[in-house]
Each structure stands twice: as C-alpha cells, then as structure tokens.
Protein backbone atom coordinates (compact mmCIF):
# COMPACT_ATOMS: atom_id res chain seq x y z
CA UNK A 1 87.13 -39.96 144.26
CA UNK A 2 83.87 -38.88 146.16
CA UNK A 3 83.48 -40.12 149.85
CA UNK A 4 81.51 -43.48 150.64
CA UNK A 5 78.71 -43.21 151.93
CA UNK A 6 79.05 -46.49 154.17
CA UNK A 7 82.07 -48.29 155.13
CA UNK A 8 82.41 -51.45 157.08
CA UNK A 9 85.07 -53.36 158.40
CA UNK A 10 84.74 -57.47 159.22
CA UNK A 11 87.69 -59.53 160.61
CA UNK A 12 87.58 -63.08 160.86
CA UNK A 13 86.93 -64.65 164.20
CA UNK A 14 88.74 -68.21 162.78
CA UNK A 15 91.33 -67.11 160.05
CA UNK A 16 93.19 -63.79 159.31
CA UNK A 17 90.82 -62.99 156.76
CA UNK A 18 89.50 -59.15 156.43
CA UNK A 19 86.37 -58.00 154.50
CA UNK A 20 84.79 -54.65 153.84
CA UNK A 21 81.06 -53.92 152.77
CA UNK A 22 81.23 -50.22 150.99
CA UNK A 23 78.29 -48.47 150.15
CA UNK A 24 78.79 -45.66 147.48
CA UNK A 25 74.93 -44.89 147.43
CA UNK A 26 71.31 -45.71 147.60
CA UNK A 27 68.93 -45.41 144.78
CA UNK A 28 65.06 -45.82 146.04
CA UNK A 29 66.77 -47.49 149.51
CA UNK A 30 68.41 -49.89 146.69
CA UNK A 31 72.07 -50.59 146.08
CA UNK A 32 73.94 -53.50 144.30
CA UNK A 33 77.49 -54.86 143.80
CA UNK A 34 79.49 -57.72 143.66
CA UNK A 35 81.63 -59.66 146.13
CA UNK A 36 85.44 -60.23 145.73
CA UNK A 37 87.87 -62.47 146.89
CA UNK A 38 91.70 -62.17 146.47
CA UNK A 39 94.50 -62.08 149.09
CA UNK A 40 95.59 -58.50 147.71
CA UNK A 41 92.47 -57.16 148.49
CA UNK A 42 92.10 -53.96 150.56
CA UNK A 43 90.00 -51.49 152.02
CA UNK A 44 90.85 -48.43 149.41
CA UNK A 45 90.14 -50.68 145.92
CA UNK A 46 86.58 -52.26 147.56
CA UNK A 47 85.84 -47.79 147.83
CA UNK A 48 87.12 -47.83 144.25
CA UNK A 49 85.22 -50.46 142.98
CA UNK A 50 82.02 -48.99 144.84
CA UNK A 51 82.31 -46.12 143.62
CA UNK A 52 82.51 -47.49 140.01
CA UNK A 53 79.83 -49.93 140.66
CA UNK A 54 77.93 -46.36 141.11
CA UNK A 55 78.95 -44.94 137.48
CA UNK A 56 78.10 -48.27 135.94
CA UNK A 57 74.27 -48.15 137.29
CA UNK A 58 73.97 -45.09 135.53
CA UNK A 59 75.62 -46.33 132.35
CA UNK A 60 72.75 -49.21 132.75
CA UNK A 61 70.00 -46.76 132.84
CA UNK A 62 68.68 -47.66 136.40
CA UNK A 63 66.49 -45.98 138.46
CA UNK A 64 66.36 -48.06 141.09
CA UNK A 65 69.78 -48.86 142.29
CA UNK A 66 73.10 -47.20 143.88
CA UNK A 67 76.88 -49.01 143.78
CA UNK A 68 78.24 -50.83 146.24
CA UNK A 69 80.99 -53.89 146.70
CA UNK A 70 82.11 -55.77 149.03
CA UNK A 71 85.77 -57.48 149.38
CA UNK A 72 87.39 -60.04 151.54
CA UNK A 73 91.23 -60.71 151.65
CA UNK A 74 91.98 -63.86 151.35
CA UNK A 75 92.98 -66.80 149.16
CA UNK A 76 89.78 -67.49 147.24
CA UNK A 77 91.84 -71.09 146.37
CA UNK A 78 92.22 -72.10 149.78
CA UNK A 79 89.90 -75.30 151.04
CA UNK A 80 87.64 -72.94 153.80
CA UNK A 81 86.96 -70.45 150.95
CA UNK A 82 83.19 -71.20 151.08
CA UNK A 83 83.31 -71.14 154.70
CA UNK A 84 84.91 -67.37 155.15
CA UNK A 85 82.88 -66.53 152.35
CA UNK A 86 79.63 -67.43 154.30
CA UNK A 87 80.75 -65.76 157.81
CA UNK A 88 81.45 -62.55 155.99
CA UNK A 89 77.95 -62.95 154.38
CA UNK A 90 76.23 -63.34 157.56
CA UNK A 91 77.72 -60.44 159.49
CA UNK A 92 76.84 -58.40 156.58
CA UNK A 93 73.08 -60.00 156.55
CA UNK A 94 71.55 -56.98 158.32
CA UNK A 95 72.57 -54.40 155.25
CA UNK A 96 71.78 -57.46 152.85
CA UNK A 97 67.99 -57.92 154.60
CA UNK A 98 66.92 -54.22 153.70
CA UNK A 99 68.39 -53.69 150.45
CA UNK A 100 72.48 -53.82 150.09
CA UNK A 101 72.37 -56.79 146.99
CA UNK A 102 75.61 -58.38 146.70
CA UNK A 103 76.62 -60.46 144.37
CA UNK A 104 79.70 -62.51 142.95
CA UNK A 105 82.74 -60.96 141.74
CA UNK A 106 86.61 -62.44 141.53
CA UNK A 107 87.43 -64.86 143.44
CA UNK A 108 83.38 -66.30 144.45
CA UNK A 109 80.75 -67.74 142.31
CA UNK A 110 77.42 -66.37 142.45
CA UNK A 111 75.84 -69.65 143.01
CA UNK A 112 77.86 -69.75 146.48
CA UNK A 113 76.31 -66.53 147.11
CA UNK A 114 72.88 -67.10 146.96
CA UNK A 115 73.40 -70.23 148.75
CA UNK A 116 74.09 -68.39 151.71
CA UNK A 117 71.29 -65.86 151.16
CA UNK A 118 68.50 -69.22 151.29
CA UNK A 119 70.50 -70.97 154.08
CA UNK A 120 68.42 -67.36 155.81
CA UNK A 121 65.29 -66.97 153.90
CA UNK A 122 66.81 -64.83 151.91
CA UNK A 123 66.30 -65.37 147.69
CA UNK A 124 67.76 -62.10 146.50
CA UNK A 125 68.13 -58.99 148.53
CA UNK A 126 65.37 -56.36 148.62
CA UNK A 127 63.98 -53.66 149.66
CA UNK A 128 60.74 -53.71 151.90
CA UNK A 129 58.36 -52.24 149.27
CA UNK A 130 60.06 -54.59 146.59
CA UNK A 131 59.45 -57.26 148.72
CA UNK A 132 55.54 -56.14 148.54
CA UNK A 133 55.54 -55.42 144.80
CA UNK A 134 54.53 -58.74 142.78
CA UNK A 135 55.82 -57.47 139.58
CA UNK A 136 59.34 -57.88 141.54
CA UNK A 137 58.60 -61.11 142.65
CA UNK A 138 58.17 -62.23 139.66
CA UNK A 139 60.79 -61.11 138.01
CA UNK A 140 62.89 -62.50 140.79
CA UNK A 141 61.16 -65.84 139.45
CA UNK A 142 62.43 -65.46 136.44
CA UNK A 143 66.17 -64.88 136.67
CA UNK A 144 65.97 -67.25 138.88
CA UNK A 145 64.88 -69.57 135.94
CA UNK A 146 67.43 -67.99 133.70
CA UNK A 147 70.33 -68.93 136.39
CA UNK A 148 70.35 -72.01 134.83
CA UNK A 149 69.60 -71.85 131.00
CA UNK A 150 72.73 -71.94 129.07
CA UNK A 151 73.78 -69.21 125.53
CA UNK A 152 76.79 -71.27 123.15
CA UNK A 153 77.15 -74.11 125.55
CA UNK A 154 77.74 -71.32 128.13
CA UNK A 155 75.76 -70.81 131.48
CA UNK A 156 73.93 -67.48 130.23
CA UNK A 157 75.42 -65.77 133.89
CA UNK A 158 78.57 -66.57 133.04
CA UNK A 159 78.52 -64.87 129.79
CA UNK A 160 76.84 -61.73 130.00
CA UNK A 161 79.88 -59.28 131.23
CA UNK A 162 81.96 -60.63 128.67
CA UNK A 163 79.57 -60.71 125.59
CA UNK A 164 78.78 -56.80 126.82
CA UNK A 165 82.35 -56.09 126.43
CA UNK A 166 82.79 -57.50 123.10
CA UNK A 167 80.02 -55.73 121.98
CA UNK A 168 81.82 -52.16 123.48
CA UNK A 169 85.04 -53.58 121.75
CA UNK A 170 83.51 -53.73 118.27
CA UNK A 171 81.90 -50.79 118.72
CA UNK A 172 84.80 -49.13 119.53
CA UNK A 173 86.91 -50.54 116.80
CA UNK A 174 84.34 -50.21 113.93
CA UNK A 175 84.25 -46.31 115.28
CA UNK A 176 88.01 -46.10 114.54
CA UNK A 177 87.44 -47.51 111.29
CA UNK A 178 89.89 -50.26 112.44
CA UNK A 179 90.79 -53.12 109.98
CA UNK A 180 89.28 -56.57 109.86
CA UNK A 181 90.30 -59.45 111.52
CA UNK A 182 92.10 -57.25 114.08
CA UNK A 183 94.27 -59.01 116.66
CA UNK A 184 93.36 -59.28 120.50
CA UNK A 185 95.41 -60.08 123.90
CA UNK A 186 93.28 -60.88 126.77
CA UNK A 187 94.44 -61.00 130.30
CA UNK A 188 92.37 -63.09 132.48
CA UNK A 189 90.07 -66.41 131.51
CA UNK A 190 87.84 -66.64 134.07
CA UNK A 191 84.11 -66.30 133.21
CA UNK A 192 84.58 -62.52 131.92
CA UNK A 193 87.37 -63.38 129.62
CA UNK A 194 86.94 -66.26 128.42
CA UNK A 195 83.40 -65.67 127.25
CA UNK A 196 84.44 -62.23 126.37
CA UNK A 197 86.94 -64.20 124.02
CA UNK A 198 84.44 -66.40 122.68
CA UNK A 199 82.17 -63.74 121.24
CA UNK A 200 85.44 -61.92 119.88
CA UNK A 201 86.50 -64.92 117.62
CA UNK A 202 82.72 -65.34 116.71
CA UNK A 203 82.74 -61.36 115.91
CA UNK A 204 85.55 -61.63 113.70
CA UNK A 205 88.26 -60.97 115.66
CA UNK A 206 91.61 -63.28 116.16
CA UNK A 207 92.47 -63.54 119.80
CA UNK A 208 96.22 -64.00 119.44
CA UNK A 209 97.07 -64.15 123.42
CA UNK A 210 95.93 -65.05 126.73
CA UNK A 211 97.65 -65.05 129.69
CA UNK A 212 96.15 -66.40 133.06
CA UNK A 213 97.37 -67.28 136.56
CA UNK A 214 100.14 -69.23 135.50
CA UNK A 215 100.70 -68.82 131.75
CA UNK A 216 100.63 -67.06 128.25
CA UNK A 217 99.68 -68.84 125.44
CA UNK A 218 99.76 -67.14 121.83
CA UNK A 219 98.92 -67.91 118.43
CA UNK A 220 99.72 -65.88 115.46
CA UNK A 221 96.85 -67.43 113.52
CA UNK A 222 94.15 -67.19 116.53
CA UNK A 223 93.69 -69.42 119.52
CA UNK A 224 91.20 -72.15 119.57
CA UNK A 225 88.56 -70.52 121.69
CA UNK A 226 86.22 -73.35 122.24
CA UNK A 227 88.77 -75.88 122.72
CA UNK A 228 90.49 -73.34 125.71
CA UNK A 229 86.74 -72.66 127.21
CA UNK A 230 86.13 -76.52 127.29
CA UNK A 231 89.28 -77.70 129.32
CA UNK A 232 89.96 -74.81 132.08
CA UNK A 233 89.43 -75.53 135.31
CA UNK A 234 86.88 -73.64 137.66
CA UNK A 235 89.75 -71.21 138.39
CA UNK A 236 90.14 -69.66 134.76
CA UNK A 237 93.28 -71.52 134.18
CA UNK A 238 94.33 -73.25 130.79
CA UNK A 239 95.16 -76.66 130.43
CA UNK A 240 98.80 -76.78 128.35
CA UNK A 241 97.72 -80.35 127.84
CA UNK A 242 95.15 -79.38 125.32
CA UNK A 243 97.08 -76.87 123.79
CA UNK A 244 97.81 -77.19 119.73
CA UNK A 245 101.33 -77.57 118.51
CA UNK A 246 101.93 -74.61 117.33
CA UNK A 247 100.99 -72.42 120.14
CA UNK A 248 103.78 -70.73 122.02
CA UNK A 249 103.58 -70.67 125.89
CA UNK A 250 105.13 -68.04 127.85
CA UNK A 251 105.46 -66.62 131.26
CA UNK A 252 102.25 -64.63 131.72
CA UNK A 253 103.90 -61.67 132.99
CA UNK A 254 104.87 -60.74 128.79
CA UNK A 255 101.56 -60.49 127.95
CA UNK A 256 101.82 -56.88 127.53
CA UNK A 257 104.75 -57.80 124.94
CA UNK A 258 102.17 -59.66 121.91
CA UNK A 259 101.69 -57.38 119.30
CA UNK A 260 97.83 -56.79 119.09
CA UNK A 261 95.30 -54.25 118.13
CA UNK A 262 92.40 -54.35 121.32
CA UNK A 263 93.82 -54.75 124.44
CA UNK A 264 91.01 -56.73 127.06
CA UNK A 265 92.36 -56.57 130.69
CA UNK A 266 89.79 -59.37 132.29
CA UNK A 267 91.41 -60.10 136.05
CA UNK A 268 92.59 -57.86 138.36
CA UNK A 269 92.95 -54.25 139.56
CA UNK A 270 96.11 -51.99 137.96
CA UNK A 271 97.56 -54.27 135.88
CA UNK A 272 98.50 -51.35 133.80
CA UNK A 273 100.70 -48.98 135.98
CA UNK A 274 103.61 -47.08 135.97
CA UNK A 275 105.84 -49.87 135.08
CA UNK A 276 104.27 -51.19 132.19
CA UNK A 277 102.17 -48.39 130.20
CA UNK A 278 104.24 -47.67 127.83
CA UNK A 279 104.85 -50.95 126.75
CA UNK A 280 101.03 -51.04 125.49
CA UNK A 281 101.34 -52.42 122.39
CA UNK A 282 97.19 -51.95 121.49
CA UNK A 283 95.38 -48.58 119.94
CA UNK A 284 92.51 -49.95 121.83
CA UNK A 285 91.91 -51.02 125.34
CA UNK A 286 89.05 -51.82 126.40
CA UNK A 287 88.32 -52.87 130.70
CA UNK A 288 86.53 -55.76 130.86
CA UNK A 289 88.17 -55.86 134.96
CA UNK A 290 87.34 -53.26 137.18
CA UNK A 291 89.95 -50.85 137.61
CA UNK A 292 92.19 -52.49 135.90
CA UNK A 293 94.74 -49.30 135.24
CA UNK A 294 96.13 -47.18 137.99
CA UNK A 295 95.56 -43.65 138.15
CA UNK A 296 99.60 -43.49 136.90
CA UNK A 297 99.55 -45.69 134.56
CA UNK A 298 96.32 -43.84 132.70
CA UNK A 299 98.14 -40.86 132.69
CA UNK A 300 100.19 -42.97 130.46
CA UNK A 301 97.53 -44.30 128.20
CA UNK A 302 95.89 -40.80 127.61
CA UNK A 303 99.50 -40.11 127.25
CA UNK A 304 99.88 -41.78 124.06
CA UNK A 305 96.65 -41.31 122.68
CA UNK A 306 95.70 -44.87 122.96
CA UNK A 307 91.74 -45.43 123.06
CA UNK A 308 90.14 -46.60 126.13
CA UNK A 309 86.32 -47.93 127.06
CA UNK A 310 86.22 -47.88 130.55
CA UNK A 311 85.26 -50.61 132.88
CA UNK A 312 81.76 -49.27 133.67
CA UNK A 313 80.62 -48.64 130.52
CA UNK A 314 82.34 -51.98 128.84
CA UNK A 315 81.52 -54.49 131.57
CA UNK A 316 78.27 -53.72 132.83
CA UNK A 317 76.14 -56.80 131.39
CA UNK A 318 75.70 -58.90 134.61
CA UNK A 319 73.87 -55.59 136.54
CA UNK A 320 72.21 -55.30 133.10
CA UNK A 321 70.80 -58.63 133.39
CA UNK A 322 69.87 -58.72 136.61
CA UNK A 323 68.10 -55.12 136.68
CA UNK A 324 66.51 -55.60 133.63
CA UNK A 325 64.97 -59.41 134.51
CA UNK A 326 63.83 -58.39 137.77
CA UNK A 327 62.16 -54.83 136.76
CA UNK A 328 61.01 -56.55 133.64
CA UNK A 329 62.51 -54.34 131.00
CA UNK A 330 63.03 -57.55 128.47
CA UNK A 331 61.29 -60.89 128.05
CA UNK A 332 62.82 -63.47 130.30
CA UNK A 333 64.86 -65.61 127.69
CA UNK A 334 68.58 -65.98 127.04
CA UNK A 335 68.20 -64.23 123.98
CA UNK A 336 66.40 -61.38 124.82
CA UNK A 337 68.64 -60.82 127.69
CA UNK A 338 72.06 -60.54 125.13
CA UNK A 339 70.24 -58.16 123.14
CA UNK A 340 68.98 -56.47 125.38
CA UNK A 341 73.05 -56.34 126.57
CA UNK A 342 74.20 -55.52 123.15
CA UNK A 343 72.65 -52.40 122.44
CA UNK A 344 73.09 -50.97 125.53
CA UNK A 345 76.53 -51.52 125.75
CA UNK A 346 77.24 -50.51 121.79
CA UNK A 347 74.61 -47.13 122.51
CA UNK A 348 76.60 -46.63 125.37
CA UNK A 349 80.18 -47.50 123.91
CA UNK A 350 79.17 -44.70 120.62
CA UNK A 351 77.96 -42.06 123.09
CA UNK A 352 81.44 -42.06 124.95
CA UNK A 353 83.64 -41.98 121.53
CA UNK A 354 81.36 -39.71 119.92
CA UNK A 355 81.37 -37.38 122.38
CA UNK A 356 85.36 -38.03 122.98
CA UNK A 357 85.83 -36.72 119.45
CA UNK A 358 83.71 -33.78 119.45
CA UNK A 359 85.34 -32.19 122.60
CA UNK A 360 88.79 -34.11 121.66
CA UNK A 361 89.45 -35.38 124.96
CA UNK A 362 90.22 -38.99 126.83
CA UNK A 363 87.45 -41.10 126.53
CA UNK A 364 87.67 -41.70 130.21
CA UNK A 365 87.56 -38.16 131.29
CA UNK A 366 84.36 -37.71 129.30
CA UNK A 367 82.31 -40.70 130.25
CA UNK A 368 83.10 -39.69 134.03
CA UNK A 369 81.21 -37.05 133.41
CA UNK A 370 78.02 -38.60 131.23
CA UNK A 371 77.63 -40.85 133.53
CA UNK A 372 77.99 -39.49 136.79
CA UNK A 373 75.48 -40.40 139.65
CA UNK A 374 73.56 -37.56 140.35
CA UNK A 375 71.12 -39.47 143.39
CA UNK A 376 72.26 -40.34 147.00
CA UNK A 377 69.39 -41.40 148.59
CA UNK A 378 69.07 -42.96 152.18
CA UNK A 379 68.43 -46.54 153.48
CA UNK A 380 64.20 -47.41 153.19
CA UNK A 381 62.21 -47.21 156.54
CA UNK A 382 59.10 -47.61 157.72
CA UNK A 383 57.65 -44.08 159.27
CA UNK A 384 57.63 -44.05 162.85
CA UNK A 385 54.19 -45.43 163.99
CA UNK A 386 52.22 -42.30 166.05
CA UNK A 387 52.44 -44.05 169.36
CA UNK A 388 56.53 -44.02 168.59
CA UNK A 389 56.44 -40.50 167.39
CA UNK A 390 54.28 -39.74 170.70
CA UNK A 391 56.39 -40.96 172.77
CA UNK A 392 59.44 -39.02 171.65
C-alpha cells in the first residue's frame, strides 16, 4: 500500500471515541470519501479504505476527485451516536471547507452528515473555484433534489452501491457463462445489501442466504426480498417475525457454509481471512464492502481459482452518482442516474475479466493495475497577493 498523503488523528473530549480523517490524494484540490462508524475501527483500515476510495475514482472515470475516508471508533448503536458523529465533523470542518467531501459510510447515514455540514453553511463540500462555477451549483441543486426521490419503493441514495454491484455480479457471471437462476449468499443488509439483493432477485438470481448482525436466514427456493427490505430496522437487521415458514434461521457466523454460486460480502472489513477462505463455497465473489478480504485470506481465494470483482470496481455507484449529478454528466432523474450506474459498472466489470483472461491472472491483481491513480495533486489556494509576496 502507497503512503497517505494526509493523516489525522481526533479523540473525543466527552467519550473514548477515536476518529481519523485520511487523505490518499487530491484531484484539482478535490477529494471525496465516506465516513464510518464501528467500534473495531482503526487507524490502518481508514488508510486502506482511502486508499481504495482512490482506485475507485478512477474506476468512475473522474477527473476531478482524489480518495479519502474518514473513521471513528465507536458504537454507531449507542444513544450519543449523532452527537460524536457531529464533534468529529466539526474538528474536521477546516479540511471539509476547502475541498475534503465526506460522506456516509457504515455505521452513519448521509442525511446526518449533511446535517452537520448546514448547521455551518456548509451544503456539500467544495473547492473555492467550484464554489464560483454555476454549472456546480447547480448540479449541487440537483442531487440535492434527487436526495429525496425514491427507485422500487427505495430512496434512490440508498440504492445506488448496491444496484452497481448487481450489475458487476451479472456481468461477471454471464462472462463465465454461468447457469441461470444461480444461487446467492449475501452478508450484510444494510442499504448496500439489501438493495444489492433486491436487484439480484429482479435480475434473475435466487438469493438463498443472508446473514446480518444477529442472524442467517436461508431459503432453498429464494428469500422473499421485498418482504425482508420492508420490515428491517434502520440498522440492517431482519425481523424473524416476518419470516416465512419454511425459512431456516441460523447463527450468522455459517454463512460461509450455504451452498451458493456468487458470493456478495456487504458489511464489514476481512470477513474472509485466514480462518475461513477455504470454506468459500462460491466460484464468484463479488465485494460489495470495502475490503472485505484480508490480504491472507485472498491469497486463499486466488488460491483456488475462485473469481473475484473487487470492491472498487463493484461498489462504486454512490461516488458515481454524486460525481456525475454534480459535474452534470447525466440528466438529473432517478433513472438516468441507474443507467448511467449500470454501464459503468458492467464496462468496467468486462474490462477487468477480459483482461484477467487474456494475461490469465487474478482479477484483483489486474484491475490494481487498470485502475491505478496516476494524479496527486495538492490542496487549492489562492496565490499570494503581491503585497504578501513583497513582504516575504
């Protein structure tokens, strides 16, 4: 992994909470990522995660923006979420004033987010010669707008990651020739999953498994989709009282163990390690999480010749949405904005298995190199007036 470029360290002044704001790199003075929450949560995955968020700007075709994240450890359940949320926010406000956009991510809503940013005059993080452009501004307008228009019943934010990495799963499937009606585990039903789910079952697929904080539930047949979506709570979890009669429900730590096809990690970082790669049961896996396999456990995985997309070129629809709304590469509707998601992430998806099987190698291996960030650009000032210049 290269270096960050910036690294900083916040600490709580009322709870034992810990944060970190990393900065991978600047594109134009521009850089983006989102903001996690989660009491495992340390300094070394928020570098990881910036440094993907880097990768996956490329993968989006964006000129204008490096990778960052930020991450706070702590429990993103507990009753002064909000509030630690908000005091990391504001001692990060100076980066976030002149062009470090952060975003949501595990653990914190994006709506919480912004709500901070207008509590200082701040709508969405810019540069100062964004700020000045009126193109911007008005595409700033309009994802504002689209915020709060809704795709299947869904809140069109809260679907875009996961509809991008359905499209990168069939992709990827249809390129293997795989059969019909192929079987699917996913770990993780927060937004990413469970919309990610959705647009599997309406693709064809039969989503056999899902395991989140505190279950697995399985169905031979398929799982209800829209019945799951429609009673979990804001946390991603599944309500067993809604659950048909015929569904099994088992610890979630065997989801690993349900025989499937595509394997969709949605959650958290390394679920796939050492201890558990080789009971990968899938030909396909495909990250809809960041990170979600340790450097051991991959070496597993390319191992057994089991096919991977990665996280940055599976799950990059919300960046895709935002970049391409606010530099007005599509027209501002719900619709425009998924296909706009779609063939990206299918080009994208093709690219990195076509190019996988020409130079027979791990998928992974080549799409760290196709897509590698190639600009590190510094922070945007103003020149130094003459009288300053003068006077030095």
């Amino acid at each position: 992994m290269s270096k960050p470029y910036l690294v900083v360290e916040w600490n709580d002044t009322e709870t034992d909470a810990q944060g970190w704001l990393v900065v991978h790199n600047f594109v134009k003075g521009y850089t983006g990522g989102g903001t996690r929450m989660h009491p495992s949560v340390t300094k070394e995955e928020v570098e990881r995660l910036a440094e993907a968020m880097a990768y996956k700007y490329v993968a989006c075709e964006c000129g204008t923006t490096g990778g960052c994240k930020a991450g706070i450890a702590y429990d993103y359940k507990a009753p002064d979420a909000y509030a630690v949320l908000r005091r990391f926010l504001i001692a990060m406000m100076p980066y976030i004033d002149i062009g470090v956009s952060l975003g949501s991510d595990l653990g914190t809503k994006y709506e919480d987010v912004l709500k901070v940013f207008n509590e200082f005059g701040i709508d969405i993080p810019l540069t100062k010669s964004m700020k000045q452009n009126p193109a911007v501004l008005q595409g700033i307008k309009d994802f504002d707008e689209l915020l709060s228009t809704r795709i299947d019943g869904l809140l069109l934010n809260d679907v875009v990651t996961g509809y991008g990495v359905a499209f990168s799963a069939d992709e990827a499937w249809k390129f293997k020739s795989g059969k019909e009606g192929a079987k699917v585990v996913i770990q993780g039903f927060g937004c990413v999953g469970a919309s990610c789910a959705l647009k599997m079952s309406q693709l064809g697929y039969k989503v056999v498994g899902i395991s989140d904080a505190n279950l697995l539930v399985t169905c031979e047949e398929g799982l209800d989709i829209q019945k799951l979506i429609d009673h979990k709570n804001v946390y991603g979890e599944m309500d067993p009282a809604y659950f048909e009669p015929h569904y099994k429900v088992r610890p979630n730590t065997e989801w690993l163990d349900v025989d499937c096809d595509i394997l969709i990690p949605s959650a958290l970082e390394d679920v796939i390690n050492v201890s558990n790669a080789e009971s990968v049961k899938a030909s396909l896996i495909v990250e809809a999480a960041n990170i979600p396999i340790s450097a051991e456990g991959d070496a597993i995985i390319k191992r057994r010749g089991i096919d991977i997309v990665n996280d940055f070129v599976a799950n990059l629809g919300a960046i895709r949405f935002y970049d391409a709304v606010i530099f007005g590469l599509v027209e501002p509707n719900p619709q425009a904005v998924i296909d706009d998601i779609e063939k990206l992430c299918r080009k994208n998806t093709n690219r990195l298995f076509t190019e996988a099987k020409n130079q027979t190698r791990y998928q992974r291996e080549v799409a760290y190199e196709i897509f590698k960030p190639t600009i590190s650009d510094l922070l945007e000032y103003e020149e130094p007036s003459e009288a300053v210049t003068a006077q030095q």
